[in-house]
N, C-alpha and C. Protein backbone atom coordinates (compact mmCIF):
# COMPACT_ATOMS: atom_id res chain seq x y z
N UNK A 1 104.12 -21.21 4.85
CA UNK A 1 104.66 -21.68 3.60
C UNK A 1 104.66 -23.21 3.54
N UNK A 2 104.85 -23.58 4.59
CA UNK A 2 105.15 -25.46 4.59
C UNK A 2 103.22 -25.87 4.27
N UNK A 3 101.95 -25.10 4.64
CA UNK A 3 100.90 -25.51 4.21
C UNK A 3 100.94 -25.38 2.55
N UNK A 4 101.27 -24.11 2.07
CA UNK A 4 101.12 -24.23 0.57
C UNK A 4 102.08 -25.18 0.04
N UNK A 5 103.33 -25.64 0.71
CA UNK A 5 103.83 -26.66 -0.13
C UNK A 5 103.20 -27.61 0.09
N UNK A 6 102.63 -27.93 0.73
CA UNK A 6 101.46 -29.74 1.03
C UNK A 6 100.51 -29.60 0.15
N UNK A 7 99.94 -28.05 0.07
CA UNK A 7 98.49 -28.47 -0.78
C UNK A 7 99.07 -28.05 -2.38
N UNK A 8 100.28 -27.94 -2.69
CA UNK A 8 100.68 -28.01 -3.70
C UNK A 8 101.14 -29.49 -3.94
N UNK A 9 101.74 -29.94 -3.00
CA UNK A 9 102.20 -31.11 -3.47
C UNK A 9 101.19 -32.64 -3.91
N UNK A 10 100.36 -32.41 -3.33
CA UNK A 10 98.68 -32.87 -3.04
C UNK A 10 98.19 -32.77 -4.28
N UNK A 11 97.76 -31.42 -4.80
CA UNK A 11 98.02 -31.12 -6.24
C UNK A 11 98.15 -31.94 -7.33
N UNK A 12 99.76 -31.33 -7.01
CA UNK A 12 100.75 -31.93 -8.61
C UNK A 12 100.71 -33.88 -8.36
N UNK A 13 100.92 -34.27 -6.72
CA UNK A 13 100.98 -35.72 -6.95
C UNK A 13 99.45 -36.28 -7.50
N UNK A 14 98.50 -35.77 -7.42
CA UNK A 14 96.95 -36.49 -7.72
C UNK A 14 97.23 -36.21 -9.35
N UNK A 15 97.63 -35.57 -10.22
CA UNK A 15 97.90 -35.29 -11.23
C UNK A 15 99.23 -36.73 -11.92
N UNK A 16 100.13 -36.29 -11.46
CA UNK A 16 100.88 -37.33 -11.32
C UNK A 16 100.74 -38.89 -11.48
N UNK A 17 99.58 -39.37 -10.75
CA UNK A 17 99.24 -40.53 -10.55
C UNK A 17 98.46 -40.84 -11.47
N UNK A 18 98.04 -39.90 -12.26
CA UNK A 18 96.58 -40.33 -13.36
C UNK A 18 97.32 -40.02 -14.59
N UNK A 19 98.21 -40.06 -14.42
CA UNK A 19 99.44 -40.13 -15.81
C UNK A 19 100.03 -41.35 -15.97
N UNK A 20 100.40 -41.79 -14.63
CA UNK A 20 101.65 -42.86 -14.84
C UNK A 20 100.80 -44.05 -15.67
N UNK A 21 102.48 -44.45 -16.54
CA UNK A 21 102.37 -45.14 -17.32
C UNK A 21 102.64 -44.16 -18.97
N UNK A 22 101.69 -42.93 -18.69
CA UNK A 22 102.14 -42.41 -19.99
C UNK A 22 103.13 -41.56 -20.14
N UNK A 23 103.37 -41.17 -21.64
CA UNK A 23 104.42 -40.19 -22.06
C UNK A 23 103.73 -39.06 -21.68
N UNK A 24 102.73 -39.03 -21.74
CA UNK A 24 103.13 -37.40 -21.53
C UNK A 24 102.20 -36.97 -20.14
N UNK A 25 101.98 -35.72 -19.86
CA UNK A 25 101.28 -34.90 -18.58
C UNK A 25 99.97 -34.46 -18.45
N UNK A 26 100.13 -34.27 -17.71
CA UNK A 26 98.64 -32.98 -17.36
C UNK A 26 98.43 -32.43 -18.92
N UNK A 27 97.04 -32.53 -19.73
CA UNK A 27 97.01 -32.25 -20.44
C UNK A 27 95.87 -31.14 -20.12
N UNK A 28 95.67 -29.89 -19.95
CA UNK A 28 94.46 -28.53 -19.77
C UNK A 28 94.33 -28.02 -20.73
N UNK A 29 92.99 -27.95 -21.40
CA UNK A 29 92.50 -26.53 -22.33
C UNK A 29 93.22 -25.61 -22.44
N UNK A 30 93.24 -24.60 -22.98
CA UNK A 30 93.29 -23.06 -22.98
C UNK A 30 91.97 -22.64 -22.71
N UNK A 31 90.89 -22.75 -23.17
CA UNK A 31 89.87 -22.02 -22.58
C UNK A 31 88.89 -22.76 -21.50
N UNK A 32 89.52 -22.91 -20.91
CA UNK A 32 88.81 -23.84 -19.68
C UNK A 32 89.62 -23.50 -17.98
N UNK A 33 88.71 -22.97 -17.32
CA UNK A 33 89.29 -22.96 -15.98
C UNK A 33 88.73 -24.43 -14.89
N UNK A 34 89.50 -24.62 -14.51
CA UNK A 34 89.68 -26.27 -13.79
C UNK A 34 89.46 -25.48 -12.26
N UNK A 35 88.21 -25.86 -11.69
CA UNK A 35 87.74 -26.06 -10.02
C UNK A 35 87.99 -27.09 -9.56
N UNK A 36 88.95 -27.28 -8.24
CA UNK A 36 89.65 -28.62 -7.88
C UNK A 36 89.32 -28.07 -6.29
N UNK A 37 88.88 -28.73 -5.31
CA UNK A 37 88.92 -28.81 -3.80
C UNK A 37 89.69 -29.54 -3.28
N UNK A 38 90.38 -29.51 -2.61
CA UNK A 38 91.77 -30.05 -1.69
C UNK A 38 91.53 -30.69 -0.23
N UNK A 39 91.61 -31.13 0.32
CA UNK A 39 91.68 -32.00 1.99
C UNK A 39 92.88 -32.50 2.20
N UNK A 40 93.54 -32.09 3.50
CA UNK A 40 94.18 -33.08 4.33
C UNK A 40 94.31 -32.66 5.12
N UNK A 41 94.83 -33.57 6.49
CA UNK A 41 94.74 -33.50 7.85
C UNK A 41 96.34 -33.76 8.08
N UNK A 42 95.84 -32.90 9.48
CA UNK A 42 97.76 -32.99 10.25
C UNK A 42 97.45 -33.56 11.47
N UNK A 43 97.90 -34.63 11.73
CA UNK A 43 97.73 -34.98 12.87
C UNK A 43 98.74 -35.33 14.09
N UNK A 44 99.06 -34.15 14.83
CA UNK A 44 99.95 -33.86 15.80
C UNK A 44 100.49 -35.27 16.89
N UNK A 45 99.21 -35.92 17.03
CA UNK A 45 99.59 -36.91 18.41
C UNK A 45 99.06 -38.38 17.71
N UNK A 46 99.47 -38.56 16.70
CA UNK A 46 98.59 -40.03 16.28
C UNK A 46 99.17 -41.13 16.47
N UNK A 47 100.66 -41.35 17.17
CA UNK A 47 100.91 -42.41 18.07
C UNK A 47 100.38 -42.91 19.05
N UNK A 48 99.50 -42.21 19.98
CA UNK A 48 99.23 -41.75 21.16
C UNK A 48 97.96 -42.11 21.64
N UNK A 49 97.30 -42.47 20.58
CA UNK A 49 96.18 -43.06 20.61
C UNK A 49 95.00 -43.51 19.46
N UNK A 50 93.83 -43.64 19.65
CA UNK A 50 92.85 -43.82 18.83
C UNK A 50 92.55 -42.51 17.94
N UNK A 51 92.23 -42.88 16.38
CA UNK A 51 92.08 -41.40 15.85
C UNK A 51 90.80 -40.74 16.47
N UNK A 52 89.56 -41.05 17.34
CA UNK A 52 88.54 -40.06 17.95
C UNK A 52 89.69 -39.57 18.50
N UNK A 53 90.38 -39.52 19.29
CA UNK A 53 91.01 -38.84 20.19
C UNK A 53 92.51 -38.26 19.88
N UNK A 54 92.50 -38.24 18.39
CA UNK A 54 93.89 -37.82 17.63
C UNK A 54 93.74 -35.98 17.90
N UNK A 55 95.17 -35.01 17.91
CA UNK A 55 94.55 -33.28 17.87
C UNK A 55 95.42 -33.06 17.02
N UNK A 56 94.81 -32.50 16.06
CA UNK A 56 95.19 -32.38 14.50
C UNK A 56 94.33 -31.00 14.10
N UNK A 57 94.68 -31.02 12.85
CA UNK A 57 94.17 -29.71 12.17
C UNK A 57 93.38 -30.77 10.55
N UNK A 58 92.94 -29.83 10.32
CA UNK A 58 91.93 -30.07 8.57
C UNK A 58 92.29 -29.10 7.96
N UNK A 59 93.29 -28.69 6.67
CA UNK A 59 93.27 -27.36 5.57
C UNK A 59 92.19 -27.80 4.41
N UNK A 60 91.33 -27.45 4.21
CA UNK A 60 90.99 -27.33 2.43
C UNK A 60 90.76 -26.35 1.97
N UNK A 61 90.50 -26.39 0.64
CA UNK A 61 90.86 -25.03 0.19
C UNK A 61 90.33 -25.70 -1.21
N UNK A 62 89.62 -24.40 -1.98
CA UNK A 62 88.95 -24.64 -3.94
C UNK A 62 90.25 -23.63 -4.08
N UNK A 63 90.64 -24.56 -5.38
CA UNK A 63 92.09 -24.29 -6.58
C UNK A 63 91.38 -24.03 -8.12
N UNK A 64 91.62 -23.15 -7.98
CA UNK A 64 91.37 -22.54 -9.79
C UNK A 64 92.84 -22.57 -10.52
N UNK A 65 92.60 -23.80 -11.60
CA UNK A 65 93.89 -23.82 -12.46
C UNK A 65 93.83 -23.87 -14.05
N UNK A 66 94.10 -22.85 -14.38
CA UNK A 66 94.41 -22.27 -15.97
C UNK A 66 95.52 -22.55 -16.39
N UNK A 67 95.05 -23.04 -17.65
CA UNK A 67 96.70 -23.19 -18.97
C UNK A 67 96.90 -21.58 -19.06
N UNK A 68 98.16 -21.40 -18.97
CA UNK A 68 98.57 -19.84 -19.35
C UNK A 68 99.23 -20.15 -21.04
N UNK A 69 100.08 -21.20 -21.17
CA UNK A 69 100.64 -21.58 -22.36
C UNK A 69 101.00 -22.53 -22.43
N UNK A 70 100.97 -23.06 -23.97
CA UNK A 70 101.55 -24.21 -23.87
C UNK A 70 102.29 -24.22 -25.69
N UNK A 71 103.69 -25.08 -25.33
CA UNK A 71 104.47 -25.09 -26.38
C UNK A 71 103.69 -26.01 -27.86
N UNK A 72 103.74 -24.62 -28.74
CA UNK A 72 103.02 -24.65 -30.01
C UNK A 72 103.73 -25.28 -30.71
N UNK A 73 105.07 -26.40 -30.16
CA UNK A 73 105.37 -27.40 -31.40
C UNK A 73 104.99 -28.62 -31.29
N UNK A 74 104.30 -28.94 -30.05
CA UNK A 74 103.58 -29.87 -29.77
C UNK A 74 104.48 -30.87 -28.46
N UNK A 75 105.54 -30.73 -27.87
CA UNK A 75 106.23 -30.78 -26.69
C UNK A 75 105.20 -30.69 -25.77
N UNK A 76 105.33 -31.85 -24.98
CA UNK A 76 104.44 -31.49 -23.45
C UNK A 76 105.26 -30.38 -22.25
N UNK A 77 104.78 -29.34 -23.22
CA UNK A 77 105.93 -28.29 -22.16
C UNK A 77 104.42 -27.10 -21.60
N UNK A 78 104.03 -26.74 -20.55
CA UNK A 78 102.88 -26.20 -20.27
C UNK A 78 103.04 -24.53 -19.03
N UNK A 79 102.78 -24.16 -19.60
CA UNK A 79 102.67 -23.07 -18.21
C UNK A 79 100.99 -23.16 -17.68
N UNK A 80 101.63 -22.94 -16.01
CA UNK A 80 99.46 -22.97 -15.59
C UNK A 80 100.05 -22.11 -14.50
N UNK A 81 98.92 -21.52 -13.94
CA UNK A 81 98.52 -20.69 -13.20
C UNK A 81 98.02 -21.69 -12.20
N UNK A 82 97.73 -21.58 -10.70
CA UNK A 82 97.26 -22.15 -9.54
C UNK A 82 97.24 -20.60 -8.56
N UNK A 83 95.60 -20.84 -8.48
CA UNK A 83 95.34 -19.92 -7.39
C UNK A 83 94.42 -20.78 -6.23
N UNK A 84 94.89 -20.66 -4.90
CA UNK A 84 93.91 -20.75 -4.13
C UNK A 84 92.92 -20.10 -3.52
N UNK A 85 91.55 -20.60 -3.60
CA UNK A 85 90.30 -19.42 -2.92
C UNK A 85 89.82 -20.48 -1.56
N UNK A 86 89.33 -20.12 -0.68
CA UNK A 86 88.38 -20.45 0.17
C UNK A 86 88.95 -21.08 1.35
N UNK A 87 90.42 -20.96 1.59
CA UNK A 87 91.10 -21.59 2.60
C UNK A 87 90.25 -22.15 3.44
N UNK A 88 90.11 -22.93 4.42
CA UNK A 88 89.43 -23.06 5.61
C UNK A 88 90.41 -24.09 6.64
N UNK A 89 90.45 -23.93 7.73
CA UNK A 89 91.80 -24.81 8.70
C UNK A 89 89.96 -25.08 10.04
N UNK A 90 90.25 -26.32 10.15
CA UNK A 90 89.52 -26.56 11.54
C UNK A 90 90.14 -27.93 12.43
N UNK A 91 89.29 -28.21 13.38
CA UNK A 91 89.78 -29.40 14.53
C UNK A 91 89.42 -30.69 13.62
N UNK A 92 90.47 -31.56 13.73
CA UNK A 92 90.08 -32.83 13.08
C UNK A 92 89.50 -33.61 13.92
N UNK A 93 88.99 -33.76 15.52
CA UNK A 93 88.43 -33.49 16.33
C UNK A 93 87.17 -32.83 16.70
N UNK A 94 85.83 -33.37 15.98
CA UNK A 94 84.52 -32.49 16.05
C UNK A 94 84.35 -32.73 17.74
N UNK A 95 84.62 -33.79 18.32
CA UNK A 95 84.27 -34.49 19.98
C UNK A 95 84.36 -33.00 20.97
N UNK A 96 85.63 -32.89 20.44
CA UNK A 96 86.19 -31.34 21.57
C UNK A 96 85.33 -30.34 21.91
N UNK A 97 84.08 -29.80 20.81
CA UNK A 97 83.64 -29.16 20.91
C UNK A 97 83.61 -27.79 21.55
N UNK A 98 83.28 -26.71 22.97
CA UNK A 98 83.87 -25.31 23.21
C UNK A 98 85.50 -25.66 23.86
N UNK A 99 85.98 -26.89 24.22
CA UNK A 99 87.40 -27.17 23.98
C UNK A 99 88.29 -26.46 22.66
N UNK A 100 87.82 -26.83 21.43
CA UNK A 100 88.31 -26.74 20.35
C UNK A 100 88.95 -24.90 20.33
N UNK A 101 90.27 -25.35 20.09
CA UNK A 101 90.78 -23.79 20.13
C UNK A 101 90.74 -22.96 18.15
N UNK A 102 90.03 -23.78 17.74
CA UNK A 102 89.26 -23.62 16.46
C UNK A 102 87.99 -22.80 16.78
N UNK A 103 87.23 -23.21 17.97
CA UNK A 103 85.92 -22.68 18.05
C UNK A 103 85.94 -20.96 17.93
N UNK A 104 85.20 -20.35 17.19
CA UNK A 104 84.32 -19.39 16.66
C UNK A 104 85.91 -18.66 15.97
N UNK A 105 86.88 -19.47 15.99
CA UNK A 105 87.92 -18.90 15.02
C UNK A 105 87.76 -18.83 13.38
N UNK A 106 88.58 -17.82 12.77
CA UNK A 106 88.74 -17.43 11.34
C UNK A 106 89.83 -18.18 11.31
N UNK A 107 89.92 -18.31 9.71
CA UNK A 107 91.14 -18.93 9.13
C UNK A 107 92.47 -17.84 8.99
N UNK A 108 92.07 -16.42 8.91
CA UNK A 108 93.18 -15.38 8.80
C UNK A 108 93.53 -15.20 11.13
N UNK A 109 92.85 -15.72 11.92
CA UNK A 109 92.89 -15.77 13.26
C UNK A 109 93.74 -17.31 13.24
N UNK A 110 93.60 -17.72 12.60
CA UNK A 110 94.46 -19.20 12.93
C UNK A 110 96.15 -19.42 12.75
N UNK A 111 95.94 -18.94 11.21
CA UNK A 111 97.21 -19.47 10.41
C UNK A 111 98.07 -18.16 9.89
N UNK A 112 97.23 -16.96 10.11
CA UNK A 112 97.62 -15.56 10.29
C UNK A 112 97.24 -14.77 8.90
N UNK A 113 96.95 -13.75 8.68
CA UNK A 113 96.05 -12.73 7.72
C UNK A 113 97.97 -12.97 6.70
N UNK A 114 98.84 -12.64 6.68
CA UNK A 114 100.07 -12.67 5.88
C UNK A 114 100.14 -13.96 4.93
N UNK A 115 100.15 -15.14 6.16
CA UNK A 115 100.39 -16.54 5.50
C UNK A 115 99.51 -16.75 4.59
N UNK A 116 97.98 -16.39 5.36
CA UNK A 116 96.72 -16.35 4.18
C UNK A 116 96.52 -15.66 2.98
N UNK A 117 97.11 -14.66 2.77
CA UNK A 117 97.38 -13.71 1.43
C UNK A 117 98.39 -14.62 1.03
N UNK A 118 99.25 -14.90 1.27
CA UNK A 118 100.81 -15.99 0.43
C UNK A 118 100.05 -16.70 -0.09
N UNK A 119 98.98 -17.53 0.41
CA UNK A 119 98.45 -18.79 -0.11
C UNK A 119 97.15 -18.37 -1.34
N UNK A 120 96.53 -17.33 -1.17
CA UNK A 120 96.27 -16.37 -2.03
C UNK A 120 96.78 -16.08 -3.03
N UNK A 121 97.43 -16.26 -3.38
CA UNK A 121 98.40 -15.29 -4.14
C UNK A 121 98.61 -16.89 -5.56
N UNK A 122 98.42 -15.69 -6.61
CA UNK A 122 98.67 -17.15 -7.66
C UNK A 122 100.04 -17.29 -7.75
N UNK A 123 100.23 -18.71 -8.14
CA UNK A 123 101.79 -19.56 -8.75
C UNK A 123 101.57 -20.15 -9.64
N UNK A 124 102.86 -19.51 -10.47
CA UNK A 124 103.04 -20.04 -12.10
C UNK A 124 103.78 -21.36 -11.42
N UNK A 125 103.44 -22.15 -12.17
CA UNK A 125 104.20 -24.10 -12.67
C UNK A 125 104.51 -24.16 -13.94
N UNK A 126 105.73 -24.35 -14.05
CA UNK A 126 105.96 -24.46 -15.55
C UNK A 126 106.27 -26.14 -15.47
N UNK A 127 105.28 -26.84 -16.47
CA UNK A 127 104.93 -28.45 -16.81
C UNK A 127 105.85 -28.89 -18.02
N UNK A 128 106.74 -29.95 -17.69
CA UNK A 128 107.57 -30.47 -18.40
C UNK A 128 106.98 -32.07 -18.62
N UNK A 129 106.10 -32.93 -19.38
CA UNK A 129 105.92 -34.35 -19.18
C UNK A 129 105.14 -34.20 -18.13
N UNK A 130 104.66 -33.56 -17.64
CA UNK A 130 104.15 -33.25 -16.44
C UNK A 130 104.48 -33.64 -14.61
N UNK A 131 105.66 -32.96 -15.16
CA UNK A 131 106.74 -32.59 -14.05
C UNK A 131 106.95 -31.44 -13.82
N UNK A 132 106.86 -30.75 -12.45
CA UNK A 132 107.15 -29.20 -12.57
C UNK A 132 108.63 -29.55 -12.34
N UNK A 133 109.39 -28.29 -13.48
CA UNK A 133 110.43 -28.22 -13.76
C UNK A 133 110.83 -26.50 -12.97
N UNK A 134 109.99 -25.43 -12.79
CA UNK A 134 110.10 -24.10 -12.29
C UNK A 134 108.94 -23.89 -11.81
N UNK A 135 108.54 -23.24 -10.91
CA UNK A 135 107.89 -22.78 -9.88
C UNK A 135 108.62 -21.05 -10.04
N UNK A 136 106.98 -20.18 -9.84
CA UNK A 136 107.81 -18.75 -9.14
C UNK A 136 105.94 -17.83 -9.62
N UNK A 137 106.62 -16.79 -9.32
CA UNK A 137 105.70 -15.66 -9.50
C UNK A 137 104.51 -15.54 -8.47
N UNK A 138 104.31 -14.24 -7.70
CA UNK A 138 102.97 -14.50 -6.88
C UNK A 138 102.13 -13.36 -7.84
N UNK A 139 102.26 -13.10 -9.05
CA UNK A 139 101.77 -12.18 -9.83
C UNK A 139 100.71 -13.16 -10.84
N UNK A 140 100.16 -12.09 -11.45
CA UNK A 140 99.31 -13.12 -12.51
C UNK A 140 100.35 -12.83 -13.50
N UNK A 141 100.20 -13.85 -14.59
CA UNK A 141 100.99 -14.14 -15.35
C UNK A 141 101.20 -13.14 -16.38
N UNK A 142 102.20 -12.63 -16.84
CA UNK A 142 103.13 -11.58 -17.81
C UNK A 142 104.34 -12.01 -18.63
N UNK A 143 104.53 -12.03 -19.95
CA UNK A 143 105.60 -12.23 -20.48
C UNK A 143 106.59 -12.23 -20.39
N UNK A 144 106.62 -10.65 -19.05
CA UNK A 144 107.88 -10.33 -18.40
C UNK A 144 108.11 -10.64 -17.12
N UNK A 145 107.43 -11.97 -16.84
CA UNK A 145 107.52 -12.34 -15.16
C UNK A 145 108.75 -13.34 -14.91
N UNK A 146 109.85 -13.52 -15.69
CA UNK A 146 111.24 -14.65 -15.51
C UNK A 146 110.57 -15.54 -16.26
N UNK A 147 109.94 -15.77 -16.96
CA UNK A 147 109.91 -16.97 -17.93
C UNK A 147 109.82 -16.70 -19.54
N UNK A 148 110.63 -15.77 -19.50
CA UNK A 148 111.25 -15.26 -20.99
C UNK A 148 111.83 -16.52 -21.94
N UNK A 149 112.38 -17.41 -21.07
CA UNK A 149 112.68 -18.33 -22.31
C UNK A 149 111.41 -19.08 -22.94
N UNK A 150 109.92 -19.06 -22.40
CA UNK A 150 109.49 -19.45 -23.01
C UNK A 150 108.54 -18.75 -24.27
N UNK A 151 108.90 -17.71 -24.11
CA UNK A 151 108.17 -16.98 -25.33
C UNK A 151 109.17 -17.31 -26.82
């Protein structure tokens, strides 16, 4: 769970930053699905020395993100969908080589087949100014999924 909150937060802050200054948010289509690829690194020992020799991990992962709704009085108020496809976790460390406890590993062998379905799994953001204001649902989106007040 602490990976999907990074590559969520990764996300919403790159979004974030290409706003400031304005009133309003993330502005998405309705008929348009948004392909976004993600990177970052964890790096366990990076006091410790030079980054060749840092032992860390790499997550990326392609994000498919859809407007589900957005308030028809013209309020920057937005619902979107975020799904992740294509996880991948490796050595930030190519040097290590049959060292690498990455080598001839899967991403459901790494970070575990459960965690990897969680991260799978779509999340509604409900966009205020483009601020998430609610987070929830690992369902695709339904009228009747807790966000009744916005219908």
């Amino acid at each position: 769970m602490i990976l999907l909150a990074v590559l969520f937060l990764c996300f919403i802050s790159s979004y974030s930053a290409s706003v400031k200054g304005h009133t309003t948010g993330l502005s998405l289509n309705n008929d348009r699905l948004y392909k976004l690829t993600y990177s970052t690194e964890v790096f366990l020992d990076r006091d410790k020395g030079s980054l060749q020799d840092s032992v860390g991990y790499r997550i990326s992962s392609s994000v498919d993100v859809v407007l589900l709704w957005r308030n028809p009085d013209g309020d920057d108020d937005q619902l979107i969908q975020i799904t992740m496809k294509d996880v991948n976790v490796e050595s930030v460390n190519q040097q290590r080589g049959e060292q690498s406890i990455f080598k001839g590993k899967s991403p459901p062998k790494i970070i575990g087949k459960e965690n990897l379905e969680a991260l799978r799994r779509p999340v509604l953001l409900h966009l205020i100014h483009g601020k998430v204001k609610v987070t929830g649902g690992s369902t695709p989106f339904s009228p009747n999924s807790g966000f009744s007040s916005l219908q």
